[in-house]
C-alpha atoms as a PDB file:
ATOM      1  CA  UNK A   1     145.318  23.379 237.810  1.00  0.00           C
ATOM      2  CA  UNK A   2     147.013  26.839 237.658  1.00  0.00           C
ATOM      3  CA  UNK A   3     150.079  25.620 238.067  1.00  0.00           C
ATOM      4  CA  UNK A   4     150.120  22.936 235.448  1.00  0.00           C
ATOM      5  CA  UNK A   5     148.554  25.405 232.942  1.00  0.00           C
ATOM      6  CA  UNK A   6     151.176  27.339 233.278  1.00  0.00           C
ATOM      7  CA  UNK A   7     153.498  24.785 232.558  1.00  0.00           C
ATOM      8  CA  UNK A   8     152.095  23.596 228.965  1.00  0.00           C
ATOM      9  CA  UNK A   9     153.686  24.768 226.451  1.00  0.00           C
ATOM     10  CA  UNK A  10     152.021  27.546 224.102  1.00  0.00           C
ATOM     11  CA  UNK A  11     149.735  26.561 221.168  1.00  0.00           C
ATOM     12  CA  UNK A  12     150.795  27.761 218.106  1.00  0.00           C
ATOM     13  CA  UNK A  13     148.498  29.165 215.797  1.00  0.00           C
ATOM     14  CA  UNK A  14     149.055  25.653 213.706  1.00  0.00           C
ATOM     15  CA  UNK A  15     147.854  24.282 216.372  1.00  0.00           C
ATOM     16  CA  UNK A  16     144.699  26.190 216.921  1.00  0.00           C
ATOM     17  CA  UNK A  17     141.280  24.240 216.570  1.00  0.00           C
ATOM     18  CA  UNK A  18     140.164  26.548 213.454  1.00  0.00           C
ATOM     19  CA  UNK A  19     143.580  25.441 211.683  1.00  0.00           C
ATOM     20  CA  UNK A  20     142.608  21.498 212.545  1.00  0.00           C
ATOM     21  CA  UNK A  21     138.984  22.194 211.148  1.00  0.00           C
ATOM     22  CA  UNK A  22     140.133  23.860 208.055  1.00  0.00           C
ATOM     23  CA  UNK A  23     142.878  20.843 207.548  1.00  0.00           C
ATOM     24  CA  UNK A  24     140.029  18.817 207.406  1.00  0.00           C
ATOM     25  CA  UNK A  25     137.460  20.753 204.839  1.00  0.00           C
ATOM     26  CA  UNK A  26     139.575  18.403 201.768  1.00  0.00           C
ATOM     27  CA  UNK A  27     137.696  20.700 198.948  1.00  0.00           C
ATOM     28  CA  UNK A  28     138.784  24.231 200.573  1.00  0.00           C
ATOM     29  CA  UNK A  29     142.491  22.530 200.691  1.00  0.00           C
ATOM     30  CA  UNK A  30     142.300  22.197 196.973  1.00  0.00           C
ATOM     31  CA  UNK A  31     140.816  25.757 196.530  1.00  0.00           C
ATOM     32  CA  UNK A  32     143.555  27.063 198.645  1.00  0.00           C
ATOM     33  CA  UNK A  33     146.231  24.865 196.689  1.00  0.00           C
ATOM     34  CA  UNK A  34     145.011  26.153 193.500  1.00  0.00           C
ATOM     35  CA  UNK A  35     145.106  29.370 194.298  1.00  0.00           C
ATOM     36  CA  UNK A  36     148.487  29.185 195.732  1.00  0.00           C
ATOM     37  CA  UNK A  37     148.964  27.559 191.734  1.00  0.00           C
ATOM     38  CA  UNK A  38     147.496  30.221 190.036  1.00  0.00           C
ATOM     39  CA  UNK A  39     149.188  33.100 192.568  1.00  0.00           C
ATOM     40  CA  UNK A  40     152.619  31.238 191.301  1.00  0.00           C
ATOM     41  CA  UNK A  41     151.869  30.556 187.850  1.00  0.00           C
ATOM     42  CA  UNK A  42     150.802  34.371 187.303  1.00  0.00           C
ATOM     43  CA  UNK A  43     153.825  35.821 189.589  1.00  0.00           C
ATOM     44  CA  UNK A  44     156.600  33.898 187.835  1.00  0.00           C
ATOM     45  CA  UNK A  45     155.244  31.899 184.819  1.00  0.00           C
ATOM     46  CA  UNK A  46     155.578  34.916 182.185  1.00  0.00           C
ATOM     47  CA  UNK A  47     159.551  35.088 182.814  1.00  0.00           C
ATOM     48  CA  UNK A  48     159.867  30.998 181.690  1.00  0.00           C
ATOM     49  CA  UNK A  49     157.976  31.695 178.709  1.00  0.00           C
ATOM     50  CA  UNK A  50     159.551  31.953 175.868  1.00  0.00           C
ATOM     51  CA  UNK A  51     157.404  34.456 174.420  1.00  0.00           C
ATOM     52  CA  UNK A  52     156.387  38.134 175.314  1.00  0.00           C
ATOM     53  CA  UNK A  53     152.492  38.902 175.401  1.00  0.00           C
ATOM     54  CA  UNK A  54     152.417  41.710 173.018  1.00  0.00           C
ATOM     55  CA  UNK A  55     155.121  39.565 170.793  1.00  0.00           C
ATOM     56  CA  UNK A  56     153.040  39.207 167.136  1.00  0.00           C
ATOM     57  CA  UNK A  57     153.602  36.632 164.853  1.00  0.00           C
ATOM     58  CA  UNK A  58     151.012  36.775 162.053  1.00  0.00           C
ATOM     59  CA  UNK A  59     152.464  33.495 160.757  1.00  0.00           C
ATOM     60  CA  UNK A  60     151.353  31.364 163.504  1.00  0.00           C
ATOM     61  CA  UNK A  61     147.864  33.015 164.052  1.00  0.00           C
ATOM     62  CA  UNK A  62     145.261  30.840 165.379  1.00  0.00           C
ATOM     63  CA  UNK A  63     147.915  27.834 166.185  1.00  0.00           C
ATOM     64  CA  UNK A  64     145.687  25.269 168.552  1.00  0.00           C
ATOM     65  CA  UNK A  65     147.341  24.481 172.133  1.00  0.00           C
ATOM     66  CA  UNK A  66     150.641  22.078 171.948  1.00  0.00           C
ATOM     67  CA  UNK A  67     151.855  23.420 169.267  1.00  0.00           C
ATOM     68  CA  UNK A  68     155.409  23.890 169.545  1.00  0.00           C
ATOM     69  CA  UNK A  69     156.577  25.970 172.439  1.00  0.00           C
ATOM     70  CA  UNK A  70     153.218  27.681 172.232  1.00  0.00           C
ATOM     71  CA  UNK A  71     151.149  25.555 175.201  1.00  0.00           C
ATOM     72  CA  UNK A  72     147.852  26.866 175.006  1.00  0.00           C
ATOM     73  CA  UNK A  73     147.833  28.111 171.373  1.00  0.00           C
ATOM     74  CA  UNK A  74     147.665  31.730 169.936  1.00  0.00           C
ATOM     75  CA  UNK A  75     145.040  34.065 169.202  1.00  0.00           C
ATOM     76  CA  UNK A  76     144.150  35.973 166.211  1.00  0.00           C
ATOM     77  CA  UNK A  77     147.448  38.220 166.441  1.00  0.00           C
ATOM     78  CA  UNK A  78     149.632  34.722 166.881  1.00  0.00           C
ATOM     79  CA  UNK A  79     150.262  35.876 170.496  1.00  0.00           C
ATOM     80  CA  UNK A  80     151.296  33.405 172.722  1.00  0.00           C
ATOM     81  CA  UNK A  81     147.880  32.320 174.794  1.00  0.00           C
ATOM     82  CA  UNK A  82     149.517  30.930 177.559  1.00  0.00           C
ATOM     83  CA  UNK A  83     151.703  34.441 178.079  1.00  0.00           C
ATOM     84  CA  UNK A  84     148.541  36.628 177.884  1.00  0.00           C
ATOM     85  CA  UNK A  85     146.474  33.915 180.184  1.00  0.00           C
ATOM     86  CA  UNK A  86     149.008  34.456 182.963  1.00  0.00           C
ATOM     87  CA  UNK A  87     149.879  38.574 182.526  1.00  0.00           C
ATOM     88  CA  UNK A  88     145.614  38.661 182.761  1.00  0.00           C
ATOM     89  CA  UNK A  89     145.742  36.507 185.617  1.00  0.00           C
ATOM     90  CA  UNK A  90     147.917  39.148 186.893  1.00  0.00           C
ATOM     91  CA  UNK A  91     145.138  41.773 186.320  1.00  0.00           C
ATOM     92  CA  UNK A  92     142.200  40.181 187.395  1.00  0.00           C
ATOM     93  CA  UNK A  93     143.884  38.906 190.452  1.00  0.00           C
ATOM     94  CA  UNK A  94     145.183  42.076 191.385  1.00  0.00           C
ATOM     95  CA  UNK A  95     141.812  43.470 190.730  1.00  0.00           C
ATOM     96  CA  UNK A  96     140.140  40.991 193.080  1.00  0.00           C
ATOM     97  CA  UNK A  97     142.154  40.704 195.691  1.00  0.00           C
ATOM     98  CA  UNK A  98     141.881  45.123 196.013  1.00  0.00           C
ATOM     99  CA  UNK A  99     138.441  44.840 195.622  1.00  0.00           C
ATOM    100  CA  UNK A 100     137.851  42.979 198.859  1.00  0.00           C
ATOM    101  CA  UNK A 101     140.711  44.684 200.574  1.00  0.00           C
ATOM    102  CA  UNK A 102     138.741  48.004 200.010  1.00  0.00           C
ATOM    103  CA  UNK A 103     135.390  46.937 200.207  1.00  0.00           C
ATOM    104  CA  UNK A 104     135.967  44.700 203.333  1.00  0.00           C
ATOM    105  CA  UNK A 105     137.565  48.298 204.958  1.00  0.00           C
ATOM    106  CA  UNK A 106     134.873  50.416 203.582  1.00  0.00           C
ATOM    107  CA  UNK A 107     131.940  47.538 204.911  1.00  0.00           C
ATOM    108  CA  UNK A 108     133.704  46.755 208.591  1.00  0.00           C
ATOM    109  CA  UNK A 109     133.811  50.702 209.324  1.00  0.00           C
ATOM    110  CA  UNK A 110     130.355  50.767 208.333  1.00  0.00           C
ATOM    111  CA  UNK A 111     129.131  47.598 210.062  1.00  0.00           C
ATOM    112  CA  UNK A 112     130.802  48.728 213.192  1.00  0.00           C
ATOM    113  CA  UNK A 113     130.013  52.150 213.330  1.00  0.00           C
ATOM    114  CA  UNK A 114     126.155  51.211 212.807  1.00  0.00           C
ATOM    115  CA  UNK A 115     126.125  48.233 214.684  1.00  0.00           C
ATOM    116  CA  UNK A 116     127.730  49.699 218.024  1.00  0.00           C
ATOM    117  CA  UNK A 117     126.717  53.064 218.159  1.00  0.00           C
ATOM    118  CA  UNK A 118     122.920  51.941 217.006  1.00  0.00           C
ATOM    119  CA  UNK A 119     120.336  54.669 217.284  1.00  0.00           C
ATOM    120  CA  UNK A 120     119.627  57.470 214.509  1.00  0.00           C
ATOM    121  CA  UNK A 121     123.380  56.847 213.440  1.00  0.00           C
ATOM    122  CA  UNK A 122     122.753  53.293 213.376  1.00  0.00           C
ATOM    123  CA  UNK A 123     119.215  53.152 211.582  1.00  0.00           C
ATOM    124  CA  UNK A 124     120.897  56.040 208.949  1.00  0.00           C
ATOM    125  CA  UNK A 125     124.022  54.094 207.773  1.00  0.00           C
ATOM    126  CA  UNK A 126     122.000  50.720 207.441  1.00  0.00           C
ATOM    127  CA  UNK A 127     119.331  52.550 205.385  1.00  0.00           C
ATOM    128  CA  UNK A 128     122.253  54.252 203.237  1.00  0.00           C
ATOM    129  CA  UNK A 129     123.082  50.123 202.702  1.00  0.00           C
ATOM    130  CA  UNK A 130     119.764  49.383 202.399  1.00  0.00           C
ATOM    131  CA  UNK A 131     119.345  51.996 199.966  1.00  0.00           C
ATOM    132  CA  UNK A 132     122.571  50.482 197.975  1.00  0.00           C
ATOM    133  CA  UNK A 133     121.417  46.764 198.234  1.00  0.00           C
ATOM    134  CA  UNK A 134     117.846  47.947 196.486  1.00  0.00           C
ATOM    135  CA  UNK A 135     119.809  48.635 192.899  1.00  0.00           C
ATOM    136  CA  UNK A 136     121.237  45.434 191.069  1.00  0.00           C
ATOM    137  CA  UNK A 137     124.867  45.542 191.564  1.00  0.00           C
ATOM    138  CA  UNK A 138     125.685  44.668 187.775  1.00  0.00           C
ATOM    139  CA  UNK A 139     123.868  47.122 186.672  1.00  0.00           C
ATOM    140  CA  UNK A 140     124.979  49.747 188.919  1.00  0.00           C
ATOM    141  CA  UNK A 141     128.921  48.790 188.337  1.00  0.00           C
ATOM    142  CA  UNK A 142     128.077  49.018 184.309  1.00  0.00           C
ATOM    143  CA  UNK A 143     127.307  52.479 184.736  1.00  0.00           C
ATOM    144  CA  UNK A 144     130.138  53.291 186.888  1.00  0.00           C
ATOM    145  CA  UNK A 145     132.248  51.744 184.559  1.00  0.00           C
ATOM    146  CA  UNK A 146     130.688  53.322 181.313  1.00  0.00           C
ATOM    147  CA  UNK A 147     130.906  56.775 183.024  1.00  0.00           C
ATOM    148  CA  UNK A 148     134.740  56.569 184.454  1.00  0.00           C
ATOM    149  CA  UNK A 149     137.725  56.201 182.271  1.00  0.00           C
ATOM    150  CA  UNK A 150     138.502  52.281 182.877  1.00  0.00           C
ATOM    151  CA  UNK A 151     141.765  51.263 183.959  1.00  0.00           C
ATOM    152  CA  UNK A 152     142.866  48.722 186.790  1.00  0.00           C
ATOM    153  CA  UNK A 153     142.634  50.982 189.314  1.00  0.00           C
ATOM    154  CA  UNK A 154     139.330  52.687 188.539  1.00  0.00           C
ATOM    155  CA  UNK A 155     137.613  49.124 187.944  1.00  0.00           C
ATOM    156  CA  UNK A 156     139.577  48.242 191.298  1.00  0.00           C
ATOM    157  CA  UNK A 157     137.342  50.712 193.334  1.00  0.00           C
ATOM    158  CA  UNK A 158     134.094  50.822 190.974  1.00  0.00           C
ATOM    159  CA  UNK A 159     134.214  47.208 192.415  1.00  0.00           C
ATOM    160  CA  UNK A 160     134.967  48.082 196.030  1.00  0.00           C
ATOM    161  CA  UNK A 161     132.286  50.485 196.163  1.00  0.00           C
ATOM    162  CA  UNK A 162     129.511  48.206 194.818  1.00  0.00           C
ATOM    163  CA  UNK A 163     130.468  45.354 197.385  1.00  0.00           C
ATOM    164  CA  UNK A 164     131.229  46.275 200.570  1.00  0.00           C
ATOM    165  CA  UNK A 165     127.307  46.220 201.478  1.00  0.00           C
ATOM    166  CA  UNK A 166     126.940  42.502 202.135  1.00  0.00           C
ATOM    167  CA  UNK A 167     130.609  43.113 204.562  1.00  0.00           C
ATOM    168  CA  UNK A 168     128.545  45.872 206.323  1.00  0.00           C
ATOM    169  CA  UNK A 169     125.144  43.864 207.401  1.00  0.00           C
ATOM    170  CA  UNK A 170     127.779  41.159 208.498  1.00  0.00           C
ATOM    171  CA  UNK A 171     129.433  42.767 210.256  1.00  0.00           C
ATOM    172  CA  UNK A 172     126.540  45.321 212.061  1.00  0.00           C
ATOM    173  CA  UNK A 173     124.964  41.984 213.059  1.00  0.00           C
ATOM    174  CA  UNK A 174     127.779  40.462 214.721  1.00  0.00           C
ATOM    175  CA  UNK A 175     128.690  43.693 216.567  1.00  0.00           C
ATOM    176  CA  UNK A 176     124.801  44.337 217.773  1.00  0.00           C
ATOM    177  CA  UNK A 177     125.093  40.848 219.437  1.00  0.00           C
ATOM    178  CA  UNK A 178     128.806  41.573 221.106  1.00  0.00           C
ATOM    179  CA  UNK A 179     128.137  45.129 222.295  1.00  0.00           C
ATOM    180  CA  UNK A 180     126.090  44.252 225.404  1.00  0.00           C
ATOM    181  CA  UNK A 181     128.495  41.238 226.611  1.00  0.00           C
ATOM    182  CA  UNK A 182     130.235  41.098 229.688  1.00  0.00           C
ATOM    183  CA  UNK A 183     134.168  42.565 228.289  1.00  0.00           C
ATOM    184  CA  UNK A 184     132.072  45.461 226.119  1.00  0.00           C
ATOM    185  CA  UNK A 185     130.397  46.320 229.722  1.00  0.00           C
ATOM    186  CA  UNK A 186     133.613  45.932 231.555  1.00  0.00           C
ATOM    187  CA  UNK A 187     135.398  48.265 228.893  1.00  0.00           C
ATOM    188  CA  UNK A 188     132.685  50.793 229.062  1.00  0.00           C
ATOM    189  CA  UNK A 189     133.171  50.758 233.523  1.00  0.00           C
ATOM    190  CA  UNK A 190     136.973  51.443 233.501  1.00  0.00           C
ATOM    191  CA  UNK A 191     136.418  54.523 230.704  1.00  0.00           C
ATOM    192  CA  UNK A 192     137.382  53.554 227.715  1.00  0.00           C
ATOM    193  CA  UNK A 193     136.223  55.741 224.557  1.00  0.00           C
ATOM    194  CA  UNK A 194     133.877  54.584 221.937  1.00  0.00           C
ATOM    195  CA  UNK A 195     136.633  54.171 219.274  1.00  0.00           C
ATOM    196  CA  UNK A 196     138.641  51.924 221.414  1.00  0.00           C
ATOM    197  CA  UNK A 197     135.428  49.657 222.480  1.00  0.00           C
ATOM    198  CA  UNK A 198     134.681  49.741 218.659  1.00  0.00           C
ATOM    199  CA  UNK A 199     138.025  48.615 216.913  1.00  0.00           C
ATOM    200  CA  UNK A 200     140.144  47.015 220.308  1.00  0.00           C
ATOM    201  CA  UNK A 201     137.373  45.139 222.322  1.00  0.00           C
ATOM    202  CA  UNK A 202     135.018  44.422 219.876  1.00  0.00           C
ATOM    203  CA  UNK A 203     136.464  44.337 216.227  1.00  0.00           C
ATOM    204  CA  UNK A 204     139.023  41.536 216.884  1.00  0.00           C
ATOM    205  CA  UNK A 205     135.901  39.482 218.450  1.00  0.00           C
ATOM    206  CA  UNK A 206     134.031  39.524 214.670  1.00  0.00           C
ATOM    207  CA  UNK A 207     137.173  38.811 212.433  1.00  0.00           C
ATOM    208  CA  UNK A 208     135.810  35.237 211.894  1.00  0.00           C
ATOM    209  CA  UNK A 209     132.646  36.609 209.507  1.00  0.00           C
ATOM    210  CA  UNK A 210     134.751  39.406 208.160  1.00  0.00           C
ATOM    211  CA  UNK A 211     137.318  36.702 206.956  1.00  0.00           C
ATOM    212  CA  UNK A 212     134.883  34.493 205.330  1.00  0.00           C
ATOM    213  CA  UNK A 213     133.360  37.683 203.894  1.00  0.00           C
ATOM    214  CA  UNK A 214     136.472  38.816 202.132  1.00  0.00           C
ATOM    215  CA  UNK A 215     137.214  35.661 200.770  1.00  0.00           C
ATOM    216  CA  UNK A 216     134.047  35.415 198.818  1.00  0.00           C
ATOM    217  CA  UNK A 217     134.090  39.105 198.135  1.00  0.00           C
ATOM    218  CA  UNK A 218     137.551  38.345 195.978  1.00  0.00           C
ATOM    219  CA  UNK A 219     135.405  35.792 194.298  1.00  0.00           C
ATOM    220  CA  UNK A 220     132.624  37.905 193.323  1.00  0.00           C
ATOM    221  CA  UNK A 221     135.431  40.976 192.595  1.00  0.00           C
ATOM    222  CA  UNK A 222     136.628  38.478 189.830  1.00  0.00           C
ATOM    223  CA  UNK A 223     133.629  37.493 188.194  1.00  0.00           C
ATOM    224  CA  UNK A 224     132.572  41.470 188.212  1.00  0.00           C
ATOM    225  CA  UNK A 225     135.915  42.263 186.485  1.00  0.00           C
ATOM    226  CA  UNK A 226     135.292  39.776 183.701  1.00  0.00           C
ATOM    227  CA  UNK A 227     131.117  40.433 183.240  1.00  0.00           C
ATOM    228  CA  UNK A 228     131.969  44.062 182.640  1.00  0.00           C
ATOM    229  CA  UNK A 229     135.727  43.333 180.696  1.00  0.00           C
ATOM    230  CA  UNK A 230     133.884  41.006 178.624  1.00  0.00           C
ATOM    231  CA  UNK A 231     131.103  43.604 177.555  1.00  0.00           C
ATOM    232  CA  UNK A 232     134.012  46.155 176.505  1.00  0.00           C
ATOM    233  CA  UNK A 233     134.054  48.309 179.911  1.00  0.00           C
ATOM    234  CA  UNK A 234     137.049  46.969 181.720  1.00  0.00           C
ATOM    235  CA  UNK A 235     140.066  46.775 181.380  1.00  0.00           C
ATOM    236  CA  UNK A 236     141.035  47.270 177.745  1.00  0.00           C
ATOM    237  CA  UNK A 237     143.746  45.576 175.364  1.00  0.00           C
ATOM    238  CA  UNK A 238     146.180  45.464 174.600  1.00  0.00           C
ATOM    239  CA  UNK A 239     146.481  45.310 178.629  1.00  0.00           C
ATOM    240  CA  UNK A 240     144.814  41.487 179.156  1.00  0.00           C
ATOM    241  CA  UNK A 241     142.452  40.585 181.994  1.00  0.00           C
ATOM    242  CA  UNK A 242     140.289  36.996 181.654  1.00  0.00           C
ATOM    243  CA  UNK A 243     137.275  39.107 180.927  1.00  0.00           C
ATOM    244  CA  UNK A 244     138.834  40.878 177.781  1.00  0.00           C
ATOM    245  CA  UNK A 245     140.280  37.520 177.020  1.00  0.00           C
ATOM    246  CA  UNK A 246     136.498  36.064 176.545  1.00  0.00           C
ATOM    247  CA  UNK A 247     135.596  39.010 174.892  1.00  0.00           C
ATOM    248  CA  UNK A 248     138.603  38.990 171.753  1.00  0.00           C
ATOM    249  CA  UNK A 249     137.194  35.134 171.932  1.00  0.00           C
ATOM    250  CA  UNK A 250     133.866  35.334 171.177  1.00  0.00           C
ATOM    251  CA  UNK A 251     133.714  35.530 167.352  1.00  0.00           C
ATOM    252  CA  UNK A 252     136.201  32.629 166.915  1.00  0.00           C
ATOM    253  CA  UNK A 253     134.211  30.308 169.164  1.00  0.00           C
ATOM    254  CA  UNK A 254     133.877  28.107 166.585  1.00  0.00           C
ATOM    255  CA  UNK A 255     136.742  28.283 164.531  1.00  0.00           C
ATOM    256  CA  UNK A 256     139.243  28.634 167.663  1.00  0.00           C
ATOM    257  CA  UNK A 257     137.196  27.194 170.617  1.00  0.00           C
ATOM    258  CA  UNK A 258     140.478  27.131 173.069  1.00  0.00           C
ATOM    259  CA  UNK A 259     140.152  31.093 173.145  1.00  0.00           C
ATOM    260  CA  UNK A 260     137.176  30.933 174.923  1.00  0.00           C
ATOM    261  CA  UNK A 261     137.433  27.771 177.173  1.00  0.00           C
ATOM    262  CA  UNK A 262     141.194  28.531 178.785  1.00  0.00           C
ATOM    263  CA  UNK A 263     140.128  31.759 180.058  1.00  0.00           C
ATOM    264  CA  UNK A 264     136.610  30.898 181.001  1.00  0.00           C
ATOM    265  CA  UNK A 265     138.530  27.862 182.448  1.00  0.00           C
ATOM    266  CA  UNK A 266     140.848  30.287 184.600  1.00  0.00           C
ATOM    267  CA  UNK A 267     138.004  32.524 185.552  1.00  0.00           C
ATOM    268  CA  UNK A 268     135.870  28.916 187.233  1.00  0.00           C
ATOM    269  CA  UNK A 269     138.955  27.405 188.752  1.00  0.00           C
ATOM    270  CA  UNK A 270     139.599  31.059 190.469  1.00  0.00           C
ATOM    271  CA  UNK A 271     135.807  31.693 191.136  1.00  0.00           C
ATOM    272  CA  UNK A 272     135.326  27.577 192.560  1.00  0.00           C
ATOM    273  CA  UNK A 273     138.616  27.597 194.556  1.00  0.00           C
ATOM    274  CA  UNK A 274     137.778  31.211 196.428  1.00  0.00           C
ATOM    275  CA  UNK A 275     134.133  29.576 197.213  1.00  0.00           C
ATOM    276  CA  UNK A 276     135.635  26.527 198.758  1.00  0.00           C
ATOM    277  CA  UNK A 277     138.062  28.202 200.818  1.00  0.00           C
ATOM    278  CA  UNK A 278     135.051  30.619 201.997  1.00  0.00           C
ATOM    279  CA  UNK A 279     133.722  27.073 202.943  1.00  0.00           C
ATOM    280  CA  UNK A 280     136.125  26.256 204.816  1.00  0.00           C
ATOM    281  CA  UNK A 281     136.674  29.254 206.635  1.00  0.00           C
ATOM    282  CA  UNK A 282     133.195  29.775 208.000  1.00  0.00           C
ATOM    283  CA  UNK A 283     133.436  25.892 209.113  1.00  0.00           C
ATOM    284  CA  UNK A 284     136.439  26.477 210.554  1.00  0.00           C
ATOM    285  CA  UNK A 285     135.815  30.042 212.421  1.00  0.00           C
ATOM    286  CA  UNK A 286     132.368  28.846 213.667  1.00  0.00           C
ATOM    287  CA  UNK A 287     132.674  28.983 217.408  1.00  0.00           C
ATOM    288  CA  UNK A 288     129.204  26.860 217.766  1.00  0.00           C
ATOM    289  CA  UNK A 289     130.721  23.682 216.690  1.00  0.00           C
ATOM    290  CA  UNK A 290     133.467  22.463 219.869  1.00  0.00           C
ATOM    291  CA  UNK A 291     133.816  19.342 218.388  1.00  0.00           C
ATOM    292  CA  UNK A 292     137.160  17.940 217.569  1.00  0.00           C
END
């Protein structure tokens, strides 16, 4: 049997049974195809516009989507919509997608920290998360945000800082049940430190949780950005996010409805697609299920 194993060829990572179980999940395939849409659309879609997104044209104020070369309208400074709807999705992307990069580091070096070294250490940082969990988070990042001087960045960790709790009980969990197994013991016979165990042995056996984590934590980042851009804390004009979008919308909601529902439209196809993919990862990573 040796012999012959070592004659198959190698199984690509395409190959892999998580890759076949994700294949298979048909709505987090369409979340991940329309993010890949929305990643492309925001990247490159500004430079085939015709228009800039600070370009005004006072003449063509409040122009409803399809008309002319302007797609998806213009708002009450006759700014291209569709322009400003991409060059946001820019900023809210780029918010999200550092939010759960730096909340997903700050929560794993918690969660792993805690959950393998256990004890007074242990029981100290998961009360510190405990203690974080016990404020509402909206709340919390509204007075951050009212406090700092907001700007992409600053928003960007104000995030971060409110979200990597959830990452860090994950993650403490799933270490706490991998410490004691036979490779942790084995690692801890031949003298290997702490940090290695933590971050070498251990860490690469959790990714699965801390993936699906991070992709709702992008989700979440996103709707945070445009809760707190849309009550006049974020990100402020004339640099555009979806959330500052809703909020120039609001008073025109019934004169100029498409201000409102393209951007809230962009914020629940981004929000939806990041959920389904989370979906699909946590089906996919769960080593319970063997099946084919």
């Amino acid at each position: 049997m040796t012999d012959i194993a070592a004659h198959l060829p190698p199984i690509r990572w395409w190959q892999s049974r998580g890759v076949r179980r994700f294949m298979r999940h048909h709505l987090a395939l369409l979340g991940f195809a329309m993010i890949a849409l929305l990643v492309l659309a925001c990247g490159f879609g500004p430079y085939a516009l015709p228009y800039d997104s600070l370009h005004i044209d006072m003449r063509a104020r409040f122009a409803p989507p399809l008309s002319g070369h302007h797609y998806f309208g213009t708002d009450p400074l006759g700014r291209d919509l569709a322009v400003r709807l991409l060059m946001a999705g820019r900023v809210s992307l780029l918010v999200g997608f550092s939010a759960m990069l730096l909340s997903t580091l700050i929560g794993t070096l918690v969660g792993v920290t805690a959950g393998y070294r256990g004890g007074w250490m242990g029981a100290a940082l998961m009360r510190t998360v405990d203690g974080f969990l016990s404020f509402p988070s909206i709340f919390l990042v509204l007075a951050l945000a009212a406090t700092l001087r907001p700007s992409p960045m600053m928003i960007t960790v104000i995030i971060a800082v409110t979200s990597w709790m959830e990452v860090a009980r994950i993650v403490e969990a799933e270490v706490r049940s991998l410490r004691e197994r036979e490779f942790v013991q084995a690692a801890r016979m031949v003298g290997l430190s702490g940090r290695h165990i933590m971050f070498r042995e251990i860490l690469p056996n959790a990714t699965g949780p801390i993936i699906v984590a991070a992709s709702l934590t992008v989700a979440r980042a996103i709707l945070l950005e445009a809760y707190i851009s849309f009550l006049g804390y974020g990100i402020q004009p004339p640099l555009p996010s979806w959330g500052n979008l809703l909020n120039g919308a609001q008073q025109y909601l019934a004169s100029a409805p498409w201000l409102a529902i393209i951007p809230g439209a962009a914020i629940t196809i981004a929000v939806t697609s990041f959920n389904f993919i989370g979906d699909g990862l946590r089906d996919a990573l769960d080593v319970r299920d063997d099946h084919i």
